[in-house]
N, C-alpha and C. Protein backbone atom coordinates (compact mmCIF):
# COMPACT_ATOMS: atom_id res chain seq x y z
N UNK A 1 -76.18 14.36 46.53
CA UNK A 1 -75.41 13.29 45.92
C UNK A 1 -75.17 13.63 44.46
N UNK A 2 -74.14 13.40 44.25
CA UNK A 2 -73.54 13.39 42.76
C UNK A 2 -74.62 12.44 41.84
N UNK A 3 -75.16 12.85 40.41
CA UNK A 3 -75.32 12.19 39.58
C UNK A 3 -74.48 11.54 38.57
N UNK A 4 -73.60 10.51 38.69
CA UNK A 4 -72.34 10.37 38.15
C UNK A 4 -73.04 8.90 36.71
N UNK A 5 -74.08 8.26 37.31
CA UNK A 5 -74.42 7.33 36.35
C UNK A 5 -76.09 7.36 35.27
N UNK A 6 -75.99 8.86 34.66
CA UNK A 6 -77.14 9.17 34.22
C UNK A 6 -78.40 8.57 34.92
N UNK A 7 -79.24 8.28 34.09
CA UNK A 7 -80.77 8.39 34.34
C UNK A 7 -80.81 7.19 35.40
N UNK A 8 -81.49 7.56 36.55
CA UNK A 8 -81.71 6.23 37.43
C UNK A 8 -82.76 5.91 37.64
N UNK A 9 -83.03 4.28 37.90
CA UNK A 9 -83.76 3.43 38.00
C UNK A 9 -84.24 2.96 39.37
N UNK A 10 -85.48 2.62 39.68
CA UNK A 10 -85.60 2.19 40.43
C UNK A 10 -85.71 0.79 41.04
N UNK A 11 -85.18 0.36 42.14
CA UNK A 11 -84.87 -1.19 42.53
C UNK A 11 -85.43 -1.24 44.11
N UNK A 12 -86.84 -1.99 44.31
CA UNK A 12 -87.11 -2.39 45.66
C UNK A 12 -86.58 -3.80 45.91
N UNK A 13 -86.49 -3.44 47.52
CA UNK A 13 -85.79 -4.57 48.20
C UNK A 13 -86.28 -4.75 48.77
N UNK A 14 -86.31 -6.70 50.10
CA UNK A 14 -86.74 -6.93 50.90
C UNK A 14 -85.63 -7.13 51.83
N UNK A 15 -85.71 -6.80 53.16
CA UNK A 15 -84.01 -6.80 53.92
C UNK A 15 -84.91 -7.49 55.30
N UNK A 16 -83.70 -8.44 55.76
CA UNK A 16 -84.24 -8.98 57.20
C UNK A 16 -84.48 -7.57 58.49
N UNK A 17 -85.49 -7.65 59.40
CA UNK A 17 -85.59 -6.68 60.19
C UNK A 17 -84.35 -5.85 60.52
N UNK A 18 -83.52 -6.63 60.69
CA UNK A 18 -82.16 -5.81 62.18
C UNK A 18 -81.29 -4.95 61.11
N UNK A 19 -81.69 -5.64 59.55
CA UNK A 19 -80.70 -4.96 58.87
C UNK A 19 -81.57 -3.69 58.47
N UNK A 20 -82.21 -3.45 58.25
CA UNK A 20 -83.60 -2.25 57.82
C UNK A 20 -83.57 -1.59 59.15
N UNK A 21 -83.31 -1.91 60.31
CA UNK A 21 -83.16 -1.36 61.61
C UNK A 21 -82.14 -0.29 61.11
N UNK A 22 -81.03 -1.33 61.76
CA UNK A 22 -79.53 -0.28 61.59
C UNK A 22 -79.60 0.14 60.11
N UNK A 23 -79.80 -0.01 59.30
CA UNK A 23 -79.88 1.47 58.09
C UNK A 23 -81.03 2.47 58.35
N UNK A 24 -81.85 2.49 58.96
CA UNK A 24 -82.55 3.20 59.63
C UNK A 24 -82.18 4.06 60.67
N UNK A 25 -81.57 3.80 61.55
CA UNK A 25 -80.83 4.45 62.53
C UNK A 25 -79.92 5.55 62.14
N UNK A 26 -79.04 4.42 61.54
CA UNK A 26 -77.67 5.17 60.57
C UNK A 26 -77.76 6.16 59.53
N UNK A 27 -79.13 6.20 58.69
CA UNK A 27 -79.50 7.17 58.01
C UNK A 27 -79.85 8.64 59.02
N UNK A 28 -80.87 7.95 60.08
CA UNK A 28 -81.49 9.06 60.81
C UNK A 28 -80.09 10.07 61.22
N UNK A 29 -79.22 9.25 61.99
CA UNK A 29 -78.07 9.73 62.78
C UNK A 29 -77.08 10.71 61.43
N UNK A 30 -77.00 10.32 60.15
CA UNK A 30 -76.41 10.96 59.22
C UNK A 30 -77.10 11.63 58.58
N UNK A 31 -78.26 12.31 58.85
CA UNK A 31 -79.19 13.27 58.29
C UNK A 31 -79.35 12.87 56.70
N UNK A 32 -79.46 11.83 56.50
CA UNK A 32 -79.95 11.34 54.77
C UNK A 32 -80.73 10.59 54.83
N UNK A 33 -81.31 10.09 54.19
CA UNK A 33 -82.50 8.89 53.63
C UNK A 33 -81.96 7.72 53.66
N UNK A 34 -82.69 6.93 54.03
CA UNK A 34 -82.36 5.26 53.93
C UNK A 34 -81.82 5.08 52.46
N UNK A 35 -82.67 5.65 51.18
CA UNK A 35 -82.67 5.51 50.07
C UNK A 35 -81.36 5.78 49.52
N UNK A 36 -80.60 7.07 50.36
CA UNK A 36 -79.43 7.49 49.71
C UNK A 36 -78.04 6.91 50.53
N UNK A 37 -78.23 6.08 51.64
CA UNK A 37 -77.51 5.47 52.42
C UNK A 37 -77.43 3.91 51.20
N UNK A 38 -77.96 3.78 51.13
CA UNK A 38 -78.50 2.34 50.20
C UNK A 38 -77.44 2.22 48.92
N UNK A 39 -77.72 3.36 48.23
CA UNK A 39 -77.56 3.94 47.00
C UNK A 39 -75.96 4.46 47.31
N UNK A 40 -75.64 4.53 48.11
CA UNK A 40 -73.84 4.89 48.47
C UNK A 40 -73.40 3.63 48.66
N UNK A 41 -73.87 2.70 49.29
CA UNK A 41 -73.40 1.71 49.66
C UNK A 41 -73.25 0.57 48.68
N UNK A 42 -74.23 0.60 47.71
CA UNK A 42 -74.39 -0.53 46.66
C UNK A 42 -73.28 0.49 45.71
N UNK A 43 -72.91 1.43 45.28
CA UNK A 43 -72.24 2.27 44.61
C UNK A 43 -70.84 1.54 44.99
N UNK A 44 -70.28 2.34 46.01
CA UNK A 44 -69.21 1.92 47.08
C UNK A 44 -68.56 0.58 46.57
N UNK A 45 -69.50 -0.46 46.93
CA UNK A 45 -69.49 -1.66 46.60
C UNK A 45 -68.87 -2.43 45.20
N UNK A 46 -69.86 -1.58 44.39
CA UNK A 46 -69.13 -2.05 42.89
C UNK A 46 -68.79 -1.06 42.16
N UNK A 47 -67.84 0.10 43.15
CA UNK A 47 -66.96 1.09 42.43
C UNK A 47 -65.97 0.26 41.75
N UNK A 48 -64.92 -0.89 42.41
CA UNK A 48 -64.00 -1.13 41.86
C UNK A 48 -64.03 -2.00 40.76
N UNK A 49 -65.25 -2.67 40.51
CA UNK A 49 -65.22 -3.05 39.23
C UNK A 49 -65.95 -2.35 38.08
N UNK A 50 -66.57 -1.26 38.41
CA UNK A 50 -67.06 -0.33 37.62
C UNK A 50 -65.85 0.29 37.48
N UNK A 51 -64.47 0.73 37.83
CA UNK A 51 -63.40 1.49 37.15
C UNK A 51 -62.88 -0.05 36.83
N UNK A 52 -63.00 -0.98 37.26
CA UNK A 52 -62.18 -2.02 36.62
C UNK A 52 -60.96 -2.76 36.73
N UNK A 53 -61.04 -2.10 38.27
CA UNK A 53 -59.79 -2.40 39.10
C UNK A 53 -60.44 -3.41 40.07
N UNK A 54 -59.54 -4.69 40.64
CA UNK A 54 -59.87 -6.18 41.13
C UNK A 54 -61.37 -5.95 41.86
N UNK A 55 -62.03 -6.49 41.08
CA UNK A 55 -63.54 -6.22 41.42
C UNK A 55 -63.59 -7.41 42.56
N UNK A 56 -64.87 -6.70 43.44
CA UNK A 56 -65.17 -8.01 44.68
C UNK A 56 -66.75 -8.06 44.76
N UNK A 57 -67.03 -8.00 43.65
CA UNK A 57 -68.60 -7.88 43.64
C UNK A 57 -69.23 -9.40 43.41
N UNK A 58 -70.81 -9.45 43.52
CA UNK A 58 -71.13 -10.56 43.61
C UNK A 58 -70.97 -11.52 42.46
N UNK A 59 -70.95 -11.00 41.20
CA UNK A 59 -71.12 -11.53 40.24
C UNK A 59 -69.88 -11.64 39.81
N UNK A 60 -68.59 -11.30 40.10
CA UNK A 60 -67.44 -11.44 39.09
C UNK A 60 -67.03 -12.84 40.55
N UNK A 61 -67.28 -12.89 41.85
CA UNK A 61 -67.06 -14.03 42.65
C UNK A 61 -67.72 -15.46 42.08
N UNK A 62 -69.22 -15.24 41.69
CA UNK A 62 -69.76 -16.32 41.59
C UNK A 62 -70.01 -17.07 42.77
N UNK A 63 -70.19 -16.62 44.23
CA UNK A 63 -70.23 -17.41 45.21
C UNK A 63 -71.85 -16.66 45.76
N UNK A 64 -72.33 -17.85 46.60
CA UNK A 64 -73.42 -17.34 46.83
C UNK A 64 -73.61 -16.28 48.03
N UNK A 65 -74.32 -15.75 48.25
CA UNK A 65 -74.13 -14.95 49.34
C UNK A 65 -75.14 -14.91 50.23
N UNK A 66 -74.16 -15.17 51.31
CA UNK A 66 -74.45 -15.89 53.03
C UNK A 66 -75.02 -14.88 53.92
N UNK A 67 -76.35 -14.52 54.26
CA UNK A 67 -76.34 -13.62 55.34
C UNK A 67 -76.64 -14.38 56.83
């Protein structure tokens, strides 16, 4: 993986079972780490308001979020 946002930090999470399942799976099946499946996905996520183009992230919505 690209280091594109200097020095990184670390952030633990707690995730309901089925979802820690299927990223589990999905990592295994894509030969990477849960950690770096995680870490693409939260990236992914708030690429477009990190370049600054119509962001859909949690915090520029202000809505709560429903799982």
């Amino acid at each position: 993986m690209v280091k594109r946002f200097g020095e990184k930090k670390r952030l633990n999470i707690y995730l309901p079972e089925s979802l820690y399942k299927r990223i589990s799976e999905d990592a295994d099946h894509l030969g990477i780490t849960k950690s770096a499946m995680a870490q693409i996905a939260i990236i992914n996520y708030y690429a477009p308001s990190i370049r600054g183009s119509n962001p859909r992230c949690l915090m520029s919505s202000r809505k709560p979020l429903e799982i």
